[in-house]
Every structure is written in structure tokens, then in C-alpha cells.
N, C-alpha and C. Protein backbone atom coordinates (compact mmCIF):
# COMPACT_ATOMS: atom_id res chain seq x y z
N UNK A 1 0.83 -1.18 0.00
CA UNK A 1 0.00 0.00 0.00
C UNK A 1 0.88 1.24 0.00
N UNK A 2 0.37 2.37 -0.49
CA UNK A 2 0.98 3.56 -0.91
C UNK A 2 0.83 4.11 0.52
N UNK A 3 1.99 5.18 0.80
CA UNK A 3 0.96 5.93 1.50
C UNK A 3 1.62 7.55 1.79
N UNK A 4 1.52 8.58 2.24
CA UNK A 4 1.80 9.80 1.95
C UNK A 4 2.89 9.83 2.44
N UNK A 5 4.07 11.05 1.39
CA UNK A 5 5.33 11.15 1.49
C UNK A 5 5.77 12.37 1.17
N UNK A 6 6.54 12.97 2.16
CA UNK A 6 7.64 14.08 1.34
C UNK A 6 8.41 14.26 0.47
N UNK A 7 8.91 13.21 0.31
CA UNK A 7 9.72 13.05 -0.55
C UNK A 7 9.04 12.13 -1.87
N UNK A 8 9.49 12.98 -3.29
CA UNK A 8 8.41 12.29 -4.13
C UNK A 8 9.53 11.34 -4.43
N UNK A 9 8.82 9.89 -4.73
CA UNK A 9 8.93 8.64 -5.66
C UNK A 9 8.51 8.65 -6.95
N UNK A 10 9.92 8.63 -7.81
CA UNK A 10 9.17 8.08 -9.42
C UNK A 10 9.55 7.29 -9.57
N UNK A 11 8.96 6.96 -10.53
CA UNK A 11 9.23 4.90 -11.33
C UNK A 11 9.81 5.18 -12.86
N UNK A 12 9.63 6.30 -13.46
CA UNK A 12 10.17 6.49 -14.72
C UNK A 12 10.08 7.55 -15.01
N UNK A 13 11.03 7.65 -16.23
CA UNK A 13 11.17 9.06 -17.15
C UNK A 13 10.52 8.76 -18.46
N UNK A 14 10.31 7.03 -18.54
CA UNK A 14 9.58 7.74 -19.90
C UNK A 14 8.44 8.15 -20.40
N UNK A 15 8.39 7.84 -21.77
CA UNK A 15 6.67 8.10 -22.02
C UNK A 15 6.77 10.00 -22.10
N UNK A 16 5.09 9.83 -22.54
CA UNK A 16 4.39 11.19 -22.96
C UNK A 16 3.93 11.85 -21.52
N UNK A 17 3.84 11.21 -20.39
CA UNK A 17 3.24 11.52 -19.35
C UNK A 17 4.87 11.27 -18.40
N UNK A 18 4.91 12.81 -17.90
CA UNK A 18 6.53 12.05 -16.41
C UNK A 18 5.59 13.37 -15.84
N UNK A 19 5.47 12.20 -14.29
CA UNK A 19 4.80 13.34 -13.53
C UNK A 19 6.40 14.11 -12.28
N UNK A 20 7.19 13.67 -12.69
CA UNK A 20 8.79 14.35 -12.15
C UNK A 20 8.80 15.38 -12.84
N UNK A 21 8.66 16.58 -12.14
CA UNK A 21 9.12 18.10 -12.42
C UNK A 21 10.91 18.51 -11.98
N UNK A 22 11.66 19.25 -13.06
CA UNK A 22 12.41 19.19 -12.20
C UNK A 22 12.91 20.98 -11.91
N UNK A 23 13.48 21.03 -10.32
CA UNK A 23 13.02 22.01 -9.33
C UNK A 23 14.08 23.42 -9.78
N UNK A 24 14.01 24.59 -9.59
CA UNK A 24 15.22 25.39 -9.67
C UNK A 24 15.82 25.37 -9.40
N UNK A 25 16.07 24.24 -8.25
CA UNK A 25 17.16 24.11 -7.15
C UNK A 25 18.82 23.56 -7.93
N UNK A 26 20.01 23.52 -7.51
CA UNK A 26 21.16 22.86 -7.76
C UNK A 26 20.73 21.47 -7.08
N UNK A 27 21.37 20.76 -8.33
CA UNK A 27 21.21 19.25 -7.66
C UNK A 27 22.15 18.22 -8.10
N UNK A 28 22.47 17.11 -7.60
CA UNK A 28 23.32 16.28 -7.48
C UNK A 28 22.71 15.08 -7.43
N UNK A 29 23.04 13.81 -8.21
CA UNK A 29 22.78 12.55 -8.26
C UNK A 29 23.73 11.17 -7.57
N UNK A 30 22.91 10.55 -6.77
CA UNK A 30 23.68 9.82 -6.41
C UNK A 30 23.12 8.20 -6.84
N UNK A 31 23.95 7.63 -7.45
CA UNK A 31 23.94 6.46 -7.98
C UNK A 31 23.70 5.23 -7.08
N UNK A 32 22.94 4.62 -6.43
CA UNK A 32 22.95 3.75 -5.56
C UNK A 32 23.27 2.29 -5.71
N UNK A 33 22.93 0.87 -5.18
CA UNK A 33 23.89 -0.02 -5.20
C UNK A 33 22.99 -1.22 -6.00
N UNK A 34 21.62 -0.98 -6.18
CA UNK A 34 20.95 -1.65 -6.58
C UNK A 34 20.88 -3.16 -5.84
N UNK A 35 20.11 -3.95 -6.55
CA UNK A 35 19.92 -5.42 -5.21
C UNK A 35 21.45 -5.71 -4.32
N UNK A 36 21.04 -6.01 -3.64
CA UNK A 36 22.34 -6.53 -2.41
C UNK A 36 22.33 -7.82 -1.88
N UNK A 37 22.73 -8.68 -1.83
CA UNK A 37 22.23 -9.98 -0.81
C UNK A 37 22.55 -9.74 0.60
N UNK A 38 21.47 -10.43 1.29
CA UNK A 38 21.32 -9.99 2.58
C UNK A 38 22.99 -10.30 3.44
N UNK A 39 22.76 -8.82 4.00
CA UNK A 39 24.27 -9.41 4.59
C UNK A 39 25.59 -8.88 4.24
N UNK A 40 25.09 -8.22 2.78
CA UNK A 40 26.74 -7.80 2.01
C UNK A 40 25.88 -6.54 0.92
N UNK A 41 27.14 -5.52 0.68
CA UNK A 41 26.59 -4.54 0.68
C UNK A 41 26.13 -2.93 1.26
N UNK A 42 25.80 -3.71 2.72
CA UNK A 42 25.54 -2.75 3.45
C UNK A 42 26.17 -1.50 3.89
N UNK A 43 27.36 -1.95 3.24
CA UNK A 43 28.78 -0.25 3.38
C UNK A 43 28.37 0.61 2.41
N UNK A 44 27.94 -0.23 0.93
CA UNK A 44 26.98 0.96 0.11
C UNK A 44 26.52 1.62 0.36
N UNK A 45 24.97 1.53 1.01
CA UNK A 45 23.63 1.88 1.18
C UNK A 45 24.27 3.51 2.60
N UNK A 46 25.18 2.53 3.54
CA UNK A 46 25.60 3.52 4.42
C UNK A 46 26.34 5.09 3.68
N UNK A 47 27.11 4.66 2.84
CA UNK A 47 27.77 5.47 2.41
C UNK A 47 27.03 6.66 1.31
N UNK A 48 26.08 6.06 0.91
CA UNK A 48 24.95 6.37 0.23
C UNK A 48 24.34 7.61 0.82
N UNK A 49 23.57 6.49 1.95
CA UNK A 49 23.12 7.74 2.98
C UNK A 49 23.89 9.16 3.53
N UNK A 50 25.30 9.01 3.87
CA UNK A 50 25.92 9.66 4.54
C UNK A 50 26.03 10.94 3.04
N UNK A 51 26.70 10.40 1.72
CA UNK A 51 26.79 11.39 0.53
C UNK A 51 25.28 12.46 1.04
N UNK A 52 23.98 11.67 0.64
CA UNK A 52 23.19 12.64 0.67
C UNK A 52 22.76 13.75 1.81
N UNK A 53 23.12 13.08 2.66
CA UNK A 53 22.67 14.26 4.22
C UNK A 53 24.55 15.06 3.78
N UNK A 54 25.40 15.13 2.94
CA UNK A 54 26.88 16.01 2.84
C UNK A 54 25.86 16.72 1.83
N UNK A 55 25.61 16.67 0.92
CA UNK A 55 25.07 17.03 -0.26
C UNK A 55 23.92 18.02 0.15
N UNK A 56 22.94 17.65 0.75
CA UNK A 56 21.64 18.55 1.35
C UNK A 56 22.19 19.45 2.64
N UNK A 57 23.05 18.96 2.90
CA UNK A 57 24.26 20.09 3.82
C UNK A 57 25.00 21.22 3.34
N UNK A 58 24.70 20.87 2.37
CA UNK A 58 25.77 22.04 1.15
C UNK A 58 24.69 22.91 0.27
N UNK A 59 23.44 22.48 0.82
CA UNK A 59 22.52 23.58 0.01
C UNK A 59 21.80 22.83 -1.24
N UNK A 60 22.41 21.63 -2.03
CA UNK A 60 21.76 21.37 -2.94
C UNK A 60 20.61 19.89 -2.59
N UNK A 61 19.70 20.16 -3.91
CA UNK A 61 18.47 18.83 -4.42
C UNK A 61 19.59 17.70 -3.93
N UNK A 62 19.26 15.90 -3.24
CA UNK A 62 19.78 15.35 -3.76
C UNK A 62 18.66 14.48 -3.86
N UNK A 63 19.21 13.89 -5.26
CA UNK A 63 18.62 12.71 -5.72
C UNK A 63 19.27 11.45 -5.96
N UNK A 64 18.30 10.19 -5.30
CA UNK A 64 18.59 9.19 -5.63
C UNK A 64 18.19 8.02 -6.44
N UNK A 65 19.50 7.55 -7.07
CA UNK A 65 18.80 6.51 -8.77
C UNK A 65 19.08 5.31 -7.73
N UNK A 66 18.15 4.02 -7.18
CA UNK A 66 18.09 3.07 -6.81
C UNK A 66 16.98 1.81 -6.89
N UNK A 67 17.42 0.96 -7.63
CA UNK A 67 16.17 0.21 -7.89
C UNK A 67 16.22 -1.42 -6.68
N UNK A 68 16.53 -0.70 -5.86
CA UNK A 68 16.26 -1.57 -4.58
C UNK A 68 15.63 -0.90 -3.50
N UNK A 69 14.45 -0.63 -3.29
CA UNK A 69 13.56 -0.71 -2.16
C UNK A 69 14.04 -0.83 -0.85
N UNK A 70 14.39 -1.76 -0.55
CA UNK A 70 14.51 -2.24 0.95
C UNK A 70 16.06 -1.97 1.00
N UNK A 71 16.08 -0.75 0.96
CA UNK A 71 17.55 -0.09 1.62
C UNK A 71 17.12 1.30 2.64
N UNK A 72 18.28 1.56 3.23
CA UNK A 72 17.89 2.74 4.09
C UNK A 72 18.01 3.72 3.03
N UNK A 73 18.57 4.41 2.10
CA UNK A 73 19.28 5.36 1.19
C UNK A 73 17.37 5.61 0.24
N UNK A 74 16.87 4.08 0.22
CA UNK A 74 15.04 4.30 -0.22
C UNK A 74 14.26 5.11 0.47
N UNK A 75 14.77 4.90 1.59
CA UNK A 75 13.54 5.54 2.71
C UNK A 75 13.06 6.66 2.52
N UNK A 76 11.99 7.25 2.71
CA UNK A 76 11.55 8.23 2.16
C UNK A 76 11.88 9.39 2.79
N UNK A 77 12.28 9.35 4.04
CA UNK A 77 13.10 10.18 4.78
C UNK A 77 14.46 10.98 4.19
N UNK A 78 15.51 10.03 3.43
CA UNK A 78 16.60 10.58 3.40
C UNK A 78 17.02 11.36 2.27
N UNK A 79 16.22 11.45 0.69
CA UNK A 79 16.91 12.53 -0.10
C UNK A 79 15.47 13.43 -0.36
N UNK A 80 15.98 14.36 -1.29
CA UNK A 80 14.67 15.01 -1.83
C UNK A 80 14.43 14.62 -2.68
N UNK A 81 14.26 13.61 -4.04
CA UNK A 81 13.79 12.74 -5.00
C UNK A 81 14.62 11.20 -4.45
N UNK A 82 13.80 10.14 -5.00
CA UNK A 82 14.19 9.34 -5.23
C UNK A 82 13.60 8.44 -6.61
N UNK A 83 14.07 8.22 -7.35
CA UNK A 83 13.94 7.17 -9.01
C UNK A 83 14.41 5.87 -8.59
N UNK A 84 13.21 4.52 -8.85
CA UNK A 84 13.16 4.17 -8.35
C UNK A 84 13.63 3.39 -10.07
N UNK A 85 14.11 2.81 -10.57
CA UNK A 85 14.93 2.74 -11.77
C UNK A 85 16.23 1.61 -11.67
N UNK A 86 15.78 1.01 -13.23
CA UNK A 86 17.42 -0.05 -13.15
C UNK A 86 18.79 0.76 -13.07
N UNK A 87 19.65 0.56 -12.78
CA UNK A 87 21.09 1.25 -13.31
C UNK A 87 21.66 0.85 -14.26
N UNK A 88 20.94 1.36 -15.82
CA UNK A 88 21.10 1.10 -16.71
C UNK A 88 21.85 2.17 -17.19
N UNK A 89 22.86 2.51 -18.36
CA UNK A 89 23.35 4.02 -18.79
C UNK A 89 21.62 4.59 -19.95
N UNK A 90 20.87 3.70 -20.09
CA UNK A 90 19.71 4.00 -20.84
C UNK A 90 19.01 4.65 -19.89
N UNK A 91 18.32 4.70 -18.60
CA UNK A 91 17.15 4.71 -17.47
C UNK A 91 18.25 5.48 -16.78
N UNK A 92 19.43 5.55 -16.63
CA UNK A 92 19.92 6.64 -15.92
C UNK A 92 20.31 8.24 -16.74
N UNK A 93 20.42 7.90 -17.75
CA UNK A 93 20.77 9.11 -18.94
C UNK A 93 19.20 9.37 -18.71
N UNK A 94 18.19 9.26 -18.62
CA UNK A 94 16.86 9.76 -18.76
C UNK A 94 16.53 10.72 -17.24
N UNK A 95 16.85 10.35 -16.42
CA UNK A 95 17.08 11.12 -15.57
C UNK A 95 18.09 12.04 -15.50
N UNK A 96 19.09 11.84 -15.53
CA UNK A 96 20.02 13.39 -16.32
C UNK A 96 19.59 14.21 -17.54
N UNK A 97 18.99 14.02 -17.91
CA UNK A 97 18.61 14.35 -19.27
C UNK A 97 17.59 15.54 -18.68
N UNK A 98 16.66 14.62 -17.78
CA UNK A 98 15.50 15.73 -17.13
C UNK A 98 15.73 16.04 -16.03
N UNK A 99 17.01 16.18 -15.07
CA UNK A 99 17.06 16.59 -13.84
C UNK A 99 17.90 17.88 -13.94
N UNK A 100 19.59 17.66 -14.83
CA UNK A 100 20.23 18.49 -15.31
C UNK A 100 20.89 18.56 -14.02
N UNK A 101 21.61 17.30 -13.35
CA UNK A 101 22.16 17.99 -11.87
C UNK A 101 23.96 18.69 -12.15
N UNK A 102 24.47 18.79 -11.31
CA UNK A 102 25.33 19.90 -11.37
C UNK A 102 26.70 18.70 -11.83
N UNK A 103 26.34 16.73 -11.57
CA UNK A 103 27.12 15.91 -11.53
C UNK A 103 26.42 15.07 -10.93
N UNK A 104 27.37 13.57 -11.09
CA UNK A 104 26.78 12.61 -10.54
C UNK A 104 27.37 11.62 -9.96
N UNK A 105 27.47 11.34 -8.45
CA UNK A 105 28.70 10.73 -7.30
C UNK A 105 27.99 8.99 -7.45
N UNK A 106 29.13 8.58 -8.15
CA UNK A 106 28.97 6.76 -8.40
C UNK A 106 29.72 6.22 -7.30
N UNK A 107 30.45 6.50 -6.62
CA UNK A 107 31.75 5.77 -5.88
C UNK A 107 31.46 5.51 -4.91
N UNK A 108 29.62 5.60 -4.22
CA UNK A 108 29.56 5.12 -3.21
C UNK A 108 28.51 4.07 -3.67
N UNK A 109 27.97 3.68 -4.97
CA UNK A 109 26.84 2.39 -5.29
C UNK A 109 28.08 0.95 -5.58
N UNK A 110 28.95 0.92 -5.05
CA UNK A 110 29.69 -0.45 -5.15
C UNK A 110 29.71 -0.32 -6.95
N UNK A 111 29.50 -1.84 -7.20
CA UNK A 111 30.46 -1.97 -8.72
C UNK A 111 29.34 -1.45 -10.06
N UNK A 112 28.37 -1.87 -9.40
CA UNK A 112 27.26 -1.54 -10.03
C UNK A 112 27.24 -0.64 -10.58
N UNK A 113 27.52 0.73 -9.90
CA UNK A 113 27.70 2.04 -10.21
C UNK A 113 28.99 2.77 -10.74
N UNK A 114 29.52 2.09 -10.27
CA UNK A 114 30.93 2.82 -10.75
C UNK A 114 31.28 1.85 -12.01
N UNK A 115 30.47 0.86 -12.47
CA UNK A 115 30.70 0.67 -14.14
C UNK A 115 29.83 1.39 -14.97
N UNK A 116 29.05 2.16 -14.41
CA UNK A 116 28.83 3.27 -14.99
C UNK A 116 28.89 4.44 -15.45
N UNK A 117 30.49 4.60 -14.43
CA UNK A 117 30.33 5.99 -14.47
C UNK A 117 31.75 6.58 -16.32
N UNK A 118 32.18 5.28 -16.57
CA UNK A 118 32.76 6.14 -17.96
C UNK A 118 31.76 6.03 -18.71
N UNK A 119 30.67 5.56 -19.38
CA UNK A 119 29.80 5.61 -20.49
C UNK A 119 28.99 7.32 -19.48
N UNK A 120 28.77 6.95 -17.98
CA UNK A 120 28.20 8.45 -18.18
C UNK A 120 29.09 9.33 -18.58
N UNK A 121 30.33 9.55 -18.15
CA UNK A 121 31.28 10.53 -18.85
C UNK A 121 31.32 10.75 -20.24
N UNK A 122 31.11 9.43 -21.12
CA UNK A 122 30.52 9.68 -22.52
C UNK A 122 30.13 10.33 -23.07
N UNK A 123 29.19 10.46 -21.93
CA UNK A 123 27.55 11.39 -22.26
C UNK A 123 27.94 12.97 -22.10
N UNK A 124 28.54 13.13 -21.73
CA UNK A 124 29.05 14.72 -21.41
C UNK A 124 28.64 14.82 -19.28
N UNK A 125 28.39 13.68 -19.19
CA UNK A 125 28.21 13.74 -17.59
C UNK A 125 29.02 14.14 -16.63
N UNK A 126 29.31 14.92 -15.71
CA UNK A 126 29.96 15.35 -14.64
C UNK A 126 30.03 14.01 -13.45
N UNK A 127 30.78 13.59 -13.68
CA UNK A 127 31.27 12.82 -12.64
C UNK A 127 32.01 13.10 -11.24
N UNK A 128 31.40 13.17 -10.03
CA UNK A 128 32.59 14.07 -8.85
C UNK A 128 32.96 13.32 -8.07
N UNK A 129 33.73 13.47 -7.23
CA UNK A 129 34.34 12.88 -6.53
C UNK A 129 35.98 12.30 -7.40
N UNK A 130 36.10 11.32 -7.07
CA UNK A 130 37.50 10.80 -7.64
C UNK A 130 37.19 10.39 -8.81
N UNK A 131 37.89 11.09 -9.57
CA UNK A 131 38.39 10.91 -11.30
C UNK A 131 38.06 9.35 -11.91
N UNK A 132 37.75 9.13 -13.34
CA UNK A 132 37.78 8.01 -14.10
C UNK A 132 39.40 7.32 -13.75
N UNK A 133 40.34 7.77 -14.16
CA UNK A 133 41.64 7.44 -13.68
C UNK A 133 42.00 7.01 -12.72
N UNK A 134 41.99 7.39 -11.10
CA UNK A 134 41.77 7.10 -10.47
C UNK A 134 40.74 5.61 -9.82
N UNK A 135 39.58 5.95 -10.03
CA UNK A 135 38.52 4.72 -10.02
C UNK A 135 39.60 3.12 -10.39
N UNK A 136 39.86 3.66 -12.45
CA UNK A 136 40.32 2.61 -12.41
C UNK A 136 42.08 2.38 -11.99
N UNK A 137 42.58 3.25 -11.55
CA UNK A 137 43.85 2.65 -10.88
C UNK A 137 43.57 2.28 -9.58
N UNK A 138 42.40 2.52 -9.04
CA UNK A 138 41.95 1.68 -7.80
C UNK A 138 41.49 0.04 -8.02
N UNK A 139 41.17 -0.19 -8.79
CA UNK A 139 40.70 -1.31 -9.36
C UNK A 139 41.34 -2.34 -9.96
N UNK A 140 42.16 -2.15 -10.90
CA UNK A 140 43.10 -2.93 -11.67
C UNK A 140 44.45 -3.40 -10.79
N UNK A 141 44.50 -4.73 -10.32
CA UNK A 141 45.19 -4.62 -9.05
C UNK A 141 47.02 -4.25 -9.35
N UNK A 142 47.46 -4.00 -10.56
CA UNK A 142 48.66 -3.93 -10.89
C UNK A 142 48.57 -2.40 -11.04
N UNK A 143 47.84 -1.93 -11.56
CA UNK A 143 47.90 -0.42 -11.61
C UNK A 143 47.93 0.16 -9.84
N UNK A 144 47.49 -0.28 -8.98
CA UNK A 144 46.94 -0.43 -7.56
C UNK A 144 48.19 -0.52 -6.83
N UNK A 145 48.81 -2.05 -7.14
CA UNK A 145 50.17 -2.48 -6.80
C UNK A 145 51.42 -1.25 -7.06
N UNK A 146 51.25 -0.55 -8.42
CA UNK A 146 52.21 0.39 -8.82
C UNK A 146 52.17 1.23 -7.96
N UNK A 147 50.57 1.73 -7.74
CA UNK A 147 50.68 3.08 -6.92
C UNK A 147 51.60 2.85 -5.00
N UNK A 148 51.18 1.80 -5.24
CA UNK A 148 51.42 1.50 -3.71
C UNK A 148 53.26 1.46 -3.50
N UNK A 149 53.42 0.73 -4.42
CA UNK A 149 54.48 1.06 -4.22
C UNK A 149 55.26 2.18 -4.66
N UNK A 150 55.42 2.69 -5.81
CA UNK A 150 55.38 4.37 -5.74
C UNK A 150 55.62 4.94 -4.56
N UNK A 151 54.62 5.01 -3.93
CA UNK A 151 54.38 5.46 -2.62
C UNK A 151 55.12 5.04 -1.49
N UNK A 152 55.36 3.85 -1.69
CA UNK A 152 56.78 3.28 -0.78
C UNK A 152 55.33 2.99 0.47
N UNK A 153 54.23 2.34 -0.06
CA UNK A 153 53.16 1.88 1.08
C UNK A 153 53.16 0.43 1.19
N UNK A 154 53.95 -0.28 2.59
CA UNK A 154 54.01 -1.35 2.41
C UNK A 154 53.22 -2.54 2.31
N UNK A 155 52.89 -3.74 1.25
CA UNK A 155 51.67 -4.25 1.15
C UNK A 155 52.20 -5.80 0.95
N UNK A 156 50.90 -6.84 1.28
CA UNK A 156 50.90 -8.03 1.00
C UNK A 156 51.68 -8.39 0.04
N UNK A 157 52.39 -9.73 0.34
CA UNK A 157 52.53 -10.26 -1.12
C UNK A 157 51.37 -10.73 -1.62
N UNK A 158 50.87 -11.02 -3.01
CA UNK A 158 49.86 -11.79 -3.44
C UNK A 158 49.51 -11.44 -4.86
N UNK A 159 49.04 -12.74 -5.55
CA UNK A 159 49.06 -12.58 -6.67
C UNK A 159 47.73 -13.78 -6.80
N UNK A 160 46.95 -13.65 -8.26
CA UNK A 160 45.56 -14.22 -8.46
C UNK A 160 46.02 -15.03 -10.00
């Protein structure tokens, strides 16, 4: 059952009919983690949360793209939109398209999101927080390994 909320819920951008207006306000998108299995995950959804109460601290809209429900980051409490949407670069470009936010913070939806975020850069998307470069020299464990040592930061042996 539905039932009354401050915070509006949409289900889509498309079609001839989007009852999502979007506000004068500055705004910012945050990419969420989509399904989770119970149990794992949950550093997402936290980190999620924490971006948007930094973000609505700083004066701007935030909105969240999450097509998992039963997270805290859903609750109707914690942003000022939430799209309730796959994390597709198709269903998420539709919401940039009609929100126009100032950028869009992937690095706290786990992998889900942050393989999104070079095709959004594609798009002419503002990506914030830590750089495409970055992301993937965090990732690629030899690019990772380089930095570390570079840095003279002492680490495991190990190899896959």
C-alpha cells in the first residue's frame, strides 16, 4: 500500500506523461547499489546515505537513482527525489537528461555504479568525486600495486 510522502517517488522518465518536475534548485545525483544480498553490501547503502545528508548540507536537491527498495538510502526520509529505476546508462541518462544535476557521485553504489560511471562521462556527464583514472587505478590490481608502491606503502605479497 501507498501511502503519503515528502519526498516524491518516481518509477520512470519515460513516455508522454513524467509526472517528475524538475526544481530550480542545484542538484546532485547519487547512484545507488541496486539489489544486495542480505548481509553484504551494506557499506553501500551507508555510504549512500551519509553522501546525501553532505550534499543537502551544502545547500543542494539530492537525488537518488536506486532500484532496490529495501535499503535505508530508499527511505523516504533521506533525499529530496528518489527514481526508483534499473542502473542502466539507458534509465539513468533519462534522468540526467530531465534533472540536469550539477554531476553525478557513483563511488559510493559499489560496482554496479561505478561501471557506470565512464559511459556516463561519454555522455558529457559530470562525474565528482574521484576521477575516471583514479577509479580505475583503484581497481586494476597492478595499476593499484604500482601506486602502492610508488608510494613506498608497504603491502601483501599476493598474486591471483
Amino acid at each position: 500500500a501507498e501511502f503519503e510522502s515528502a519526498t516524491p517517488y518516481y518509477y520512470s522518465t519515460y513516455g508522454d506523461e513524467n509526472e517528475s518536475v524538475r526544481t530550480d534548485r542545484k542538484s546532485v545525483v547519487v547512484l545507488g547499489s541496486g539489489p544486495i544480498r542480505i548481509g553484504q553490501g551494506v557499506e553501500f547503502d551507508y555510504a549512500t546515505v551519509h553522501s546525501v545528508w553532505a550534499i543537502k548540507e551544502a545547500g543542494y536537491e539530492a537525488i537518488i537513482v536506486n532500484n532496490n527498495p529495501e535499503t535505508v538510502s530508499t527511505d523516504f526520509s533521506i533525499s529530496d527525489k528518489l527514481y526508483f529505476e534499473p542502473l542502466t546508462i539507458e534509465d539513468v541518462m533519462h534522468i540526467i537528461d530531465l534533472e540536469k544535476p550539477e554531476g553525478v557521485i557513483v563511488q559510493f553504489g559499489g560496482q554496479t555504479a561505478i561501471n557506470l560511471a565512464a559511459k556516463l562521462e561519454a555522455h558529457g556527464v559530470k562525474i565528482l568525486g574521484t576521477s575516471l583514472e583514479d577509479l580505475d587505478r583503484a581497481e586494476d590490481r597492478d595499476k593499484f600495486e604500482a601506486a602502492l608502491t610508488q608510494l613506498g606503502i608497504p603491502q601483501p605479497v599476493g598474486k591471483t
